[in-house]
Protein backbone atom coordinates (compact mmCIF):
# COMPACT_ATOMS: atom_id res chain seq x y z
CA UNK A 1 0.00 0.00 0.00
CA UNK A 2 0.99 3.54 -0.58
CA UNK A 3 -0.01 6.53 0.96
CA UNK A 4 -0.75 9.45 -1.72
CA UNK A 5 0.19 13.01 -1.13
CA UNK A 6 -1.30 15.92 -3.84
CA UNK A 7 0.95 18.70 -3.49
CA UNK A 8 1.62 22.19 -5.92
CA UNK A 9 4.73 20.98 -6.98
CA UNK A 10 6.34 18.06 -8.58
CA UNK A 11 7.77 16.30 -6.24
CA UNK A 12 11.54 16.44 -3.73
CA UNK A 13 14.54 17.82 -6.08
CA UNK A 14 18.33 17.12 -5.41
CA UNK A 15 18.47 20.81 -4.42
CA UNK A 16 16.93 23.94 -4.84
CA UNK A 17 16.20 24.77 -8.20
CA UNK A 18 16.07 28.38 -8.09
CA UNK A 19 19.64 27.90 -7.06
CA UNK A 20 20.81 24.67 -9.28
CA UNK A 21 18.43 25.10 -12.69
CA UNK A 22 19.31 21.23 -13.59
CA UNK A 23 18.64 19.95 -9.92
CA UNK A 24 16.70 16.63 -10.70
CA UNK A 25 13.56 15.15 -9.49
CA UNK A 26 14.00 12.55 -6.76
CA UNK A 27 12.21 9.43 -7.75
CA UNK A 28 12.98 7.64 -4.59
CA UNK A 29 14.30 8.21 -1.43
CA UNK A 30 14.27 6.70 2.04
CA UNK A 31 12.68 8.10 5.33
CA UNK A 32 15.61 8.54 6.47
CA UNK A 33 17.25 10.83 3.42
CA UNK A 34 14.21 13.00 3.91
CA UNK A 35 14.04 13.79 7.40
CA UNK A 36 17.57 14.84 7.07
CA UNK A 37 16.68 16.67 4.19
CA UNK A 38 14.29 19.23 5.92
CA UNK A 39 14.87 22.70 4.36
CA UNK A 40 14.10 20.72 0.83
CA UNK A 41 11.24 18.65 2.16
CA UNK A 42 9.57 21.46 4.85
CA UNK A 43 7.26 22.62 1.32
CA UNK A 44 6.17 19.32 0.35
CA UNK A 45 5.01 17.66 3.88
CA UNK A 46 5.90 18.05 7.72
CA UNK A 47 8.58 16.14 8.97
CA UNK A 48 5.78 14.36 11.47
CA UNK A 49 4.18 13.01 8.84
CA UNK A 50 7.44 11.21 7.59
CA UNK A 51 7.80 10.04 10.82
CA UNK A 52 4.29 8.48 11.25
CA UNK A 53 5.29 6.68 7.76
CA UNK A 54 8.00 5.43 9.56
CA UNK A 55 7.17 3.91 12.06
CA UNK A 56 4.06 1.84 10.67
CA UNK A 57 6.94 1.50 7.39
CA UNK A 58 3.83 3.00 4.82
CA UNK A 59 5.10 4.45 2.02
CA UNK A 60 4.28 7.66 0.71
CA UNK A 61 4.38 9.06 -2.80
CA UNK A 62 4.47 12.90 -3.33
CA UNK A 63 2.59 13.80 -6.33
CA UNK A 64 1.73 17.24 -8.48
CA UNK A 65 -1.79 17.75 -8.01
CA UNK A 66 -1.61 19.46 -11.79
CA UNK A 67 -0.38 16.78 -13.62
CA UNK A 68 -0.06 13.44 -13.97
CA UNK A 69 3.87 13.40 -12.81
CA UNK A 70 4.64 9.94 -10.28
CA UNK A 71 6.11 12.53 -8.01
CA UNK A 72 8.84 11.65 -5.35
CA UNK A 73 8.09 7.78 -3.33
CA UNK A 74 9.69 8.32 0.48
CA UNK A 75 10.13 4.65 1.35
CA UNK A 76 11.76 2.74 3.72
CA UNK A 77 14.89 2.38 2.06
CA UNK A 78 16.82 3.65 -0.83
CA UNK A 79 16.60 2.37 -4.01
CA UNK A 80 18.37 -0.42 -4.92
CA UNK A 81 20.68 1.43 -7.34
CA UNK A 82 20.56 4.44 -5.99
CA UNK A 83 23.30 7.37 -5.60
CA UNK A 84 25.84 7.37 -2.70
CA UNK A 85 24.31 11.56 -2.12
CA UNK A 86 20.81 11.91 -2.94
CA UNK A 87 20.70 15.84 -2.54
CA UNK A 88 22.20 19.10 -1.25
CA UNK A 89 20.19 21.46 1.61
CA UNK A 90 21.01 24.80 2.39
CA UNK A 91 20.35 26.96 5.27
CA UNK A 92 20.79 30.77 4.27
CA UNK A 93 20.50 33.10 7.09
CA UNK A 94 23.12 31.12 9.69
CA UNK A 95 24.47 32.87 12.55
CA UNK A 96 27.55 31.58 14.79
CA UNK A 97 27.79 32.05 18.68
CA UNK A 98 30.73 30.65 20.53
CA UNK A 99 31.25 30.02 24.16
CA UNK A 100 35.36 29.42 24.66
CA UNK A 101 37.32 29.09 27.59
CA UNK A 102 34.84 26.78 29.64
CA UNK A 103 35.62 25.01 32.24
CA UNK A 104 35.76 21.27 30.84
CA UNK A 105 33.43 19.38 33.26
CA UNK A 106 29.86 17.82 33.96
CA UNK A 107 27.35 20.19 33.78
CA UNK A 108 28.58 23.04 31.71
CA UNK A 109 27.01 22.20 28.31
CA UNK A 110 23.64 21.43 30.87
CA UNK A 111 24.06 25.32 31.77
CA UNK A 112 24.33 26.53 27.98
CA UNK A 113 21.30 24.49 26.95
CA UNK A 114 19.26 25.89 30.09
CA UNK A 115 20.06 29.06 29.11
CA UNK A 116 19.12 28.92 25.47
CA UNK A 117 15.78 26.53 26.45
CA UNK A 118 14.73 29.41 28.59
CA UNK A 119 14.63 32.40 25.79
CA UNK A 120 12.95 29.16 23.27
CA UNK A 121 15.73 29.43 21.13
CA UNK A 122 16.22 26.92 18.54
CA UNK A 123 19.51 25.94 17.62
CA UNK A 124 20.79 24.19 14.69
CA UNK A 125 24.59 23.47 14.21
CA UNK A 126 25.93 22.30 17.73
CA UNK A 127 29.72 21.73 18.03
CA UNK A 128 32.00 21.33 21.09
CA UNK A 129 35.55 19.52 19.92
CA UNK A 130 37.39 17.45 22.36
CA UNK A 131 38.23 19.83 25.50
CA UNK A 132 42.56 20.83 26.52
CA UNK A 133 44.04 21.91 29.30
CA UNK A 134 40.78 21.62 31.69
CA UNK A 135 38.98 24.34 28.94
CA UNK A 136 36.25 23.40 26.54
CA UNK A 137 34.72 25.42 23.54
CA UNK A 138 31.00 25.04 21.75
CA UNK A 139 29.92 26.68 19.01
CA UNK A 140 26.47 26.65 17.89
CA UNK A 141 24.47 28.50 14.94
CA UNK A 142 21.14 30.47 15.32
CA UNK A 143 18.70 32.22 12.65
CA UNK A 144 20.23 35.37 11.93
CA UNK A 145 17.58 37.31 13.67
CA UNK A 146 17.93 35.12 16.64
CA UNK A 147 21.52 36.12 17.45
CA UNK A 148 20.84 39.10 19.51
CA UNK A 149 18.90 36.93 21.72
CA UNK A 150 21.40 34.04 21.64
CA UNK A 151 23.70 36.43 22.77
CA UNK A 152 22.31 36.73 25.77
CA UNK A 153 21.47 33.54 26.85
CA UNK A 154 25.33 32.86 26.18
CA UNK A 155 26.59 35.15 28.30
CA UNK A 156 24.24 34.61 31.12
CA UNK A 157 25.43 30.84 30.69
CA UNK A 158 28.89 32.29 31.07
CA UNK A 159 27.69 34.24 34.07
CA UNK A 160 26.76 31.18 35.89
CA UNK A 161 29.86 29.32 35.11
CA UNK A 162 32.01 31.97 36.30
CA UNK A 163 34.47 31.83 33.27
CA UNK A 164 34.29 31.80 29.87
CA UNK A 165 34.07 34.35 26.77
CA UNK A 166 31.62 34.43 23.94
CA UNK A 167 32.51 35.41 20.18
CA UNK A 168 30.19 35.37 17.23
CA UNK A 169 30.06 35.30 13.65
CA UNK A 170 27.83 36.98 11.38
CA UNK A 171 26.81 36.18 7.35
CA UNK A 172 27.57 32.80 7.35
CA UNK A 173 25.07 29.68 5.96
CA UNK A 174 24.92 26.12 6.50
CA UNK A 175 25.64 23.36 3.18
CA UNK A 176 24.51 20.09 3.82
CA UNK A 177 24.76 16.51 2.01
CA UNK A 178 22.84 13.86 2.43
CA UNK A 179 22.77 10.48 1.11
CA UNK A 180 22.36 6.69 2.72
CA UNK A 181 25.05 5.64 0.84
CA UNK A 182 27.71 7.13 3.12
CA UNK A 183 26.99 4.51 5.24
CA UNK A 184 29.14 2.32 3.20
CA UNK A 185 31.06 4.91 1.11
CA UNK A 186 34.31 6.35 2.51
CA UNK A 187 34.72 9.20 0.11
CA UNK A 188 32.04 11.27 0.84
CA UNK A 189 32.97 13.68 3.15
CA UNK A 190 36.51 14.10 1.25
CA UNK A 191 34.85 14.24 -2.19
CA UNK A 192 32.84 17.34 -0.55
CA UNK A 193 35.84 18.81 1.04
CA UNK A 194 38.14 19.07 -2.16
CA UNK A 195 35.55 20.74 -4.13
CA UNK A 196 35.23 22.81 -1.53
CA UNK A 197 38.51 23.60 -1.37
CA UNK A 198 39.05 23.75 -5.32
CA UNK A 199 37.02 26.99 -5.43
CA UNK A 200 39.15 27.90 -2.13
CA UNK A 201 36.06 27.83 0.08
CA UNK A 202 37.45 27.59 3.52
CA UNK A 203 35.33 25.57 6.12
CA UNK A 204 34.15 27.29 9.53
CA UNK A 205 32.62 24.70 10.95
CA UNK A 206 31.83 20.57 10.13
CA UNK A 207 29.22 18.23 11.99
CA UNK A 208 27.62 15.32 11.02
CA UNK A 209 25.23 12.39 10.98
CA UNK A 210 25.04 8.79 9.80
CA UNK A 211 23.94 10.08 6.50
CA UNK A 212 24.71 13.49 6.67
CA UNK A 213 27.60 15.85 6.15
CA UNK A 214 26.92 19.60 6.93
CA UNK A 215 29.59 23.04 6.79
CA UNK A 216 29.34 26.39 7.64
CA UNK A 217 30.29 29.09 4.92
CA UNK A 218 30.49 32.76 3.95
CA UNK A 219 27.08 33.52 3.05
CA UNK A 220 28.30 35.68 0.21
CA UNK A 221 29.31 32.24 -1.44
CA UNK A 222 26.64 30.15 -0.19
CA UNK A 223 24.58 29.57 -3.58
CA UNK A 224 28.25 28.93 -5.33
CA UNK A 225 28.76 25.97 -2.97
CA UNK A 226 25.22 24.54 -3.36
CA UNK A 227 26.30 24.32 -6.93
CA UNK A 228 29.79 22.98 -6.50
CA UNK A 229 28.80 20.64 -4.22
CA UNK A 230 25.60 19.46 -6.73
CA UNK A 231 28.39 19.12 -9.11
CA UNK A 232 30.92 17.81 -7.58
CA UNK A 233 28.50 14.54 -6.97
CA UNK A 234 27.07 14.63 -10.26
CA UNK A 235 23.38 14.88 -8.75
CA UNK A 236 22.03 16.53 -12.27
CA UNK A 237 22.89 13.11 -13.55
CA UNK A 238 19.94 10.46 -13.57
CA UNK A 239 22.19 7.96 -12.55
CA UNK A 240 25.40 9.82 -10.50
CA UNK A 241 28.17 7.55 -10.15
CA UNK A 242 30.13 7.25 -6.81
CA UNK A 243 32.49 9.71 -5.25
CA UNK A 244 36.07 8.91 -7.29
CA UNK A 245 37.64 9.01 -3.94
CA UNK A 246 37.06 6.14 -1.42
CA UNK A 247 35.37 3.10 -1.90
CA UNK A 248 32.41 0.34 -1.31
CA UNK A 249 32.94 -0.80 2.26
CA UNK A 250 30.85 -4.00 2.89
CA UNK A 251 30.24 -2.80 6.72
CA UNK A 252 28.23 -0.21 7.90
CA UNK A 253 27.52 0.95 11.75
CA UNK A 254 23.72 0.31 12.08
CA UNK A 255 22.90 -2.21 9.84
CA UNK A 256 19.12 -2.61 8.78
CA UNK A 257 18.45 -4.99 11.27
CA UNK A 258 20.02 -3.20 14.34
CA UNK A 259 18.08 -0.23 13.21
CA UNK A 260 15.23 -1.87 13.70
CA UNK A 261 15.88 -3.35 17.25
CA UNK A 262 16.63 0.48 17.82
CA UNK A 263 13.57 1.75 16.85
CA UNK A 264 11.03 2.00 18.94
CA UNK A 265 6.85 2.62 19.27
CA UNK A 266 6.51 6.12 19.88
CA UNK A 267 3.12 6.42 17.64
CA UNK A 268 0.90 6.85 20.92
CA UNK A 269 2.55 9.49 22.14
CA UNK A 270 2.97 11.46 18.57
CA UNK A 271 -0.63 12.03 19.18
CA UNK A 272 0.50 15.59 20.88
CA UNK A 273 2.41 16.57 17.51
CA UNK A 274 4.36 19.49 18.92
CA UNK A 275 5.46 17.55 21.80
CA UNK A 276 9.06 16.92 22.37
CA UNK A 277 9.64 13.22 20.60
CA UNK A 278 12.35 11.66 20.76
CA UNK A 279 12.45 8.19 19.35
CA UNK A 280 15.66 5.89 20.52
CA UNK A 281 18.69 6.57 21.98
CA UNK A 282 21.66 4.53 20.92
CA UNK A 283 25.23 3.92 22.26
CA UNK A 284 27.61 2.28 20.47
CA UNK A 285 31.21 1.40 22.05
CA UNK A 286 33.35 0.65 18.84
CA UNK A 287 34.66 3.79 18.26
CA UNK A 288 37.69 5.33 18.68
CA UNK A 289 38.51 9.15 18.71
CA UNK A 290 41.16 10.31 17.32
CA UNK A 291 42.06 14.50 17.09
CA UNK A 292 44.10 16.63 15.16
CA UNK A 293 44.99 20.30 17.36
CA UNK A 294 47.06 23.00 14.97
CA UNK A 295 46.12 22.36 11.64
CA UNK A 296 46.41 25.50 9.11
CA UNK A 297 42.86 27.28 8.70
CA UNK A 298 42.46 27.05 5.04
CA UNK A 299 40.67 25.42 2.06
CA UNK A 300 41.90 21.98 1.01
CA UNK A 301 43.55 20.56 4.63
CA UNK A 302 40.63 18.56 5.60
CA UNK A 303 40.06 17.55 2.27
CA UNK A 304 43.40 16.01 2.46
CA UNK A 305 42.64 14.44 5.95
CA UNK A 306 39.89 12.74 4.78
CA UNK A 307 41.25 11.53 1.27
CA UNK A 308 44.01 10.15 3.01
CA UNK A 309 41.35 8.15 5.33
CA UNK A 310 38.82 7.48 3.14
CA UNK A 311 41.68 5.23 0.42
CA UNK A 312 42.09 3.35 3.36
CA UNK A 313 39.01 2.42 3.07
CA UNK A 314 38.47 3.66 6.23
CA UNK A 315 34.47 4.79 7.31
CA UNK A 316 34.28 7.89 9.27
CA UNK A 317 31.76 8.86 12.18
CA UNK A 318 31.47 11.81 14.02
CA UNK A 319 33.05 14.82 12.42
CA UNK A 320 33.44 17.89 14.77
CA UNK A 321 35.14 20.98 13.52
CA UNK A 322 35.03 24.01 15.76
CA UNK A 323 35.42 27.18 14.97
CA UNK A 324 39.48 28.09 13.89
CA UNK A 325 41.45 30.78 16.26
CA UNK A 326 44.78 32.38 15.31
CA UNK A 327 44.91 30.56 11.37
CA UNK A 328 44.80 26.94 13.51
CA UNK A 329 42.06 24.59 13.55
CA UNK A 330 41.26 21.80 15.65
CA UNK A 331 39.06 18.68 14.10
CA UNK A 332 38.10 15.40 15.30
CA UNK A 333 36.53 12.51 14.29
CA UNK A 334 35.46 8.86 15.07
CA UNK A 335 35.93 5.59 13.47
CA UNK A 336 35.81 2.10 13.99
CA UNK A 337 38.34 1.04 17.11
CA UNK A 338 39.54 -1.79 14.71
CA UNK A 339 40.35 0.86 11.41
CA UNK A 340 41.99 3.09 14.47
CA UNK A 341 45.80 2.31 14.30
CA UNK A 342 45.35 1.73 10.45
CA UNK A 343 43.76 5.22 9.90
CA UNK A 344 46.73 6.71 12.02
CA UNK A 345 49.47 5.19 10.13
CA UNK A 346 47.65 7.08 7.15
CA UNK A 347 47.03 10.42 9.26
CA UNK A 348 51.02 10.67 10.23
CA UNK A 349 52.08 10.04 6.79
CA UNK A 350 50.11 13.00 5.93
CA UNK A 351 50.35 15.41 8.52
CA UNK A 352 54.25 15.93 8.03
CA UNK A 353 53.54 18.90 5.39
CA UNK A 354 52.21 20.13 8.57
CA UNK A 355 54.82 21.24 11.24
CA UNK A 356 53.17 21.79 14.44
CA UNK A 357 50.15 19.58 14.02
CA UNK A 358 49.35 17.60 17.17
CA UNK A 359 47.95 13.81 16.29
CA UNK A 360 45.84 12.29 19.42
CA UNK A 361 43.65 9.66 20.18
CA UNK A 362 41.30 7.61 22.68
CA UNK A 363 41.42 4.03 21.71
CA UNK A 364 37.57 3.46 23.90
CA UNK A 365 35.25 5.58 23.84
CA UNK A 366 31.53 5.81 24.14
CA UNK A 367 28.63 7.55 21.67
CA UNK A 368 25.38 7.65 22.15
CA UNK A 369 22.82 9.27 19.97
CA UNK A 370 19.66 10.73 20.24
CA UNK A 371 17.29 10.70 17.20
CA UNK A 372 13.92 12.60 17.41
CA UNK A 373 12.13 14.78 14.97
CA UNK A 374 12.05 18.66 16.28
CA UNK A 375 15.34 18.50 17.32
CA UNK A 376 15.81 21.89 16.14
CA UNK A 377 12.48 23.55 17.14
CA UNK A 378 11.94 22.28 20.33
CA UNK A 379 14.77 23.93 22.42
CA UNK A 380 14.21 21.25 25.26
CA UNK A 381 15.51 18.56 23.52
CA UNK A 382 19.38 19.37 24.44
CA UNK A 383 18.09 21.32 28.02
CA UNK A 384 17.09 17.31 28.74
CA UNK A 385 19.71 15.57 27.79
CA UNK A 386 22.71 17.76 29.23
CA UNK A 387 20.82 17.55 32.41
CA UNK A 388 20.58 13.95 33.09
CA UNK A 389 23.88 13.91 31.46
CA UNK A 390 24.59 16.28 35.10
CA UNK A 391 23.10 14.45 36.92
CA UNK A 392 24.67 11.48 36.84
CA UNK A 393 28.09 13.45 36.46
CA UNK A 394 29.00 12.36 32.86
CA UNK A 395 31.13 15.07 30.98
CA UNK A 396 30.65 15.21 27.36
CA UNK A 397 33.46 15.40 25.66
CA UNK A 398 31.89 16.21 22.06
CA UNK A 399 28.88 16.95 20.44
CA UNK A 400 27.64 17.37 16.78
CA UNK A 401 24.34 17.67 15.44
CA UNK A 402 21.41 16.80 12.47
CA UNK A 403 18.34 17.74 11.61
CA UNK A 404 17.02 14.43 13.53
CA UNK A 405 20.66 13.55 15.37
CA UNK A 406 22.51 14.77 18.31
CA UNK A 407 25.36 12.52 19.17
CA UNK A 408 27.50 13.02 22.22
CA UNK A 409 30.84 11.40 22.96
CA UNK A 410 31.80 10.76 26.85
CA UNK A 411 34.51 8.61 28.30
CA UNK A 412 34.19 4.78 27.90
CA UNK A 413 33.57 3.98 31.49
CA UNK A 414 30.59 5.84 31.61
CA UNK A 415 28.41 5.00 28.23
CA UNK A 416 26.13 2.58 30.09
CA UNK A 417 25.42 5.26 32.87
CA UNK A 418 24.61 8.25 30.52
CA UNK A 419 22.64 5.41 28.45
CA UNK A 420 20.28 4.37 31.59
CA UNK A 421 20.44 8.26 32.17
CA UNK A 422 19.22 9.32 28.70
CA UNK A 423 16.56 6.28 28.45
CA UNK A 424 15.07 7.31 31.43
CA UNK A 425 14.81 11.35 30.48
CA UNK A 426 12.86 10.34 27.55
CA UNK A 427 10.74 7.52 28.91
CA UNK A 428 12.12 4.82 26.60
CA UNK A 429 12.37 2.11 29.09
């Protein structure tokens, strides 16, 4: 059975096409792809609506209600030959707000959230990199007209802390990919990064999902990038072929099956459609972190990072990139504990055009994810989970965000308590 939606326009494109004027009609494309896709889906049908599909796995076909176009079919999975990036979301009017100089321990990030819940802020980009010398930074982006008020609620967060300074950046805008197939392609993030840094577009900011890759850029060249970036993965084509850098990996954190496990009711209580929902929480304990502190602040070095990584075949988690201070940058990133000494072989081969670059790692680690839709709207979301996090005296040691996603990273010893802690928050035991 399919459920059939009559809309005013054809159907979900690979991007926006006042921007891109060949972005192509999506035939197919899973749950998953969409939800992640908001800012490209948010005229065709709510995001609640995908999630209802979901969960009772109905799928839905998008149609024009002027002609007799098939429209876009959201299904459960991708199509079986389908594209390793499905399509390209922007986010124009971005604004940056960073707290530095925290004090790196339980309860901080609980006190930024509070503050930001309290003015009913929503907040999209969230990234705090892996803490040094007992300090710890977050950056986070707002709507543009948001930032006065985000402002505020930062430094009153700083206020209660005691410490800490808060910078911001104006005219910026968030680029996003999205595609299943990263889950099994190592080039993605790479292939992204070296167009990028072709057209010398230097990167402010990087956080990601399972299937999603999102960077902060000058808004003056955000519609460029949109365009690079549909190029640069050949999305105008019917059938795009994979990124030329990387490869097929046969495993995949999360397969089909463990999804599923993962997933569970929440239909009853979806009833309440603005309520805060959050759907599973996840922790998985076999990754390892590994950061690079000093890199040079320009276009094409994390393109080489991740080249480098990704022809070793190598899949990559959690990418956090924090803001860059004094032409250095700091970025870390996750992958599989048994890839980890392999991947830093690679990484020291490549950072010795580097001077000064610092290579560390933490062999165990634990993640855990949240996944909910309104992630973004409802500002309580991250108010709940830093506060059980609190609670039970867990420091978080990084963060990054999606449109359905925010994943944490906290020492090893204590996944299982900041699991219990997070199940419990959001009634799913």
């Amino acid at each position: 059975d399919v459920c059939e939606i009559y809309t005013d326009v054809e159907g979900v494109f690979s991007t926006d096409p006042r921007i891109v004027e060949d972005a192509r009609k999506i035939d197919h494309i899973s749950y998953d792809e969409m939800l992640e896709l908001a800012s490209l889906g948010a005229g065709v049908m709510h995001s609640r609506s995908i999630e209802f599909a979901k969960k009772y796995r109905v799928p839905l076909r998008v149609r024009p209600s002027y002609s007799d176009g098939m429209g876009t079919l959201i299904a459960p999975e991708p199509a079986a030959n389908a594209a390793v990036v499905t399509g390209v979301a922007l986010v124009r009017n971005e604004a940056r707000v960073t707290l530095e100089q925290l004090p790196d321990r339980p309860g901080v990030m609980s006190t930024v959230f509070t503050s930001m819940a309290a003015r009913k802020i929503p907040v999209d980009m969230v990234v705090q990199d892996v803490g040094s010398g007992g300090l710890a930074e977050v950056s986070f982006t707002v709507q543009q007209d948001e930032l006065a008020q985000a402002i505020a609620a930062a430094e009153d967060a700083i206020s209660r802390l005691g410490q800490g300074k808060v910078r911001q950046g104006v005219d910026v805008s968030k680029v996003s990919v999205v595609g299943s197939g990263m889950r099994t392609h190592t080039g993605v993030a790479a292939a992204m990064f070296q167009s990028l840094a072709e057209a010398d577009v230097n990167i402010g900011m990087v956080t990601t999902s399972e299937i999603k890759i999102s960077v902060l850029v000058p808004r003056d060249r955000c519609d460029e990038v949109v365009r690079i970036v549909h190029r640069a993965f050949r999305l105008h084509e019917k059938s795009a072929s994979p990124p030329s850098i990387g490869v097929d990996s046969d495993s995949a954190d999360g397969s089909p099956s463990l999804r599923e496990e993962l997933e569970r009711d929440v239909v009853s209580r979806l009833a309440a459609m603005e309520d805060i929902v959050v759907s599973e929480v996840g922790l998985d304990t076999d990754q390892s972190r590994i950061t690079l502190s000093g890199l040079p602040d320009e276009p094409g070095v994390a393109a080489e990072v991740f080249t480098a990584v990704a022809e070793g075949g190598i899949l990559v988690d959690m990418i956090v990139q924090n803001i860059g201070h004094h032409g250095r940058a700091h970025l870390s990133f996750t992958v599989p504990r048994t890839d980890l000494d392999s991947c830093l072989l690679l990484l020291r081969e490549v950072l010795e055009r580097w001077p000064g670059t610092e290579l560390s790692f933490d062999r165990e680690i634990a993640q855990l994810t949240v996944t909910g839709i309104g992630l973004r709207s409802h500002t309580g979301v991250g108010e709940k989970m830093f506060l059980a996090l609190a609670a039970c005296n867990v420091n978080v040691q990084m963060i990054n965000t999606s449109e359905v996603k925010m994943s944490i990273v906290v020492a090893a010893g204590q996944g299982q308590t900041a699991l219990a802690a997070l199940l419990e928050t959001f009634q799913l035991v």
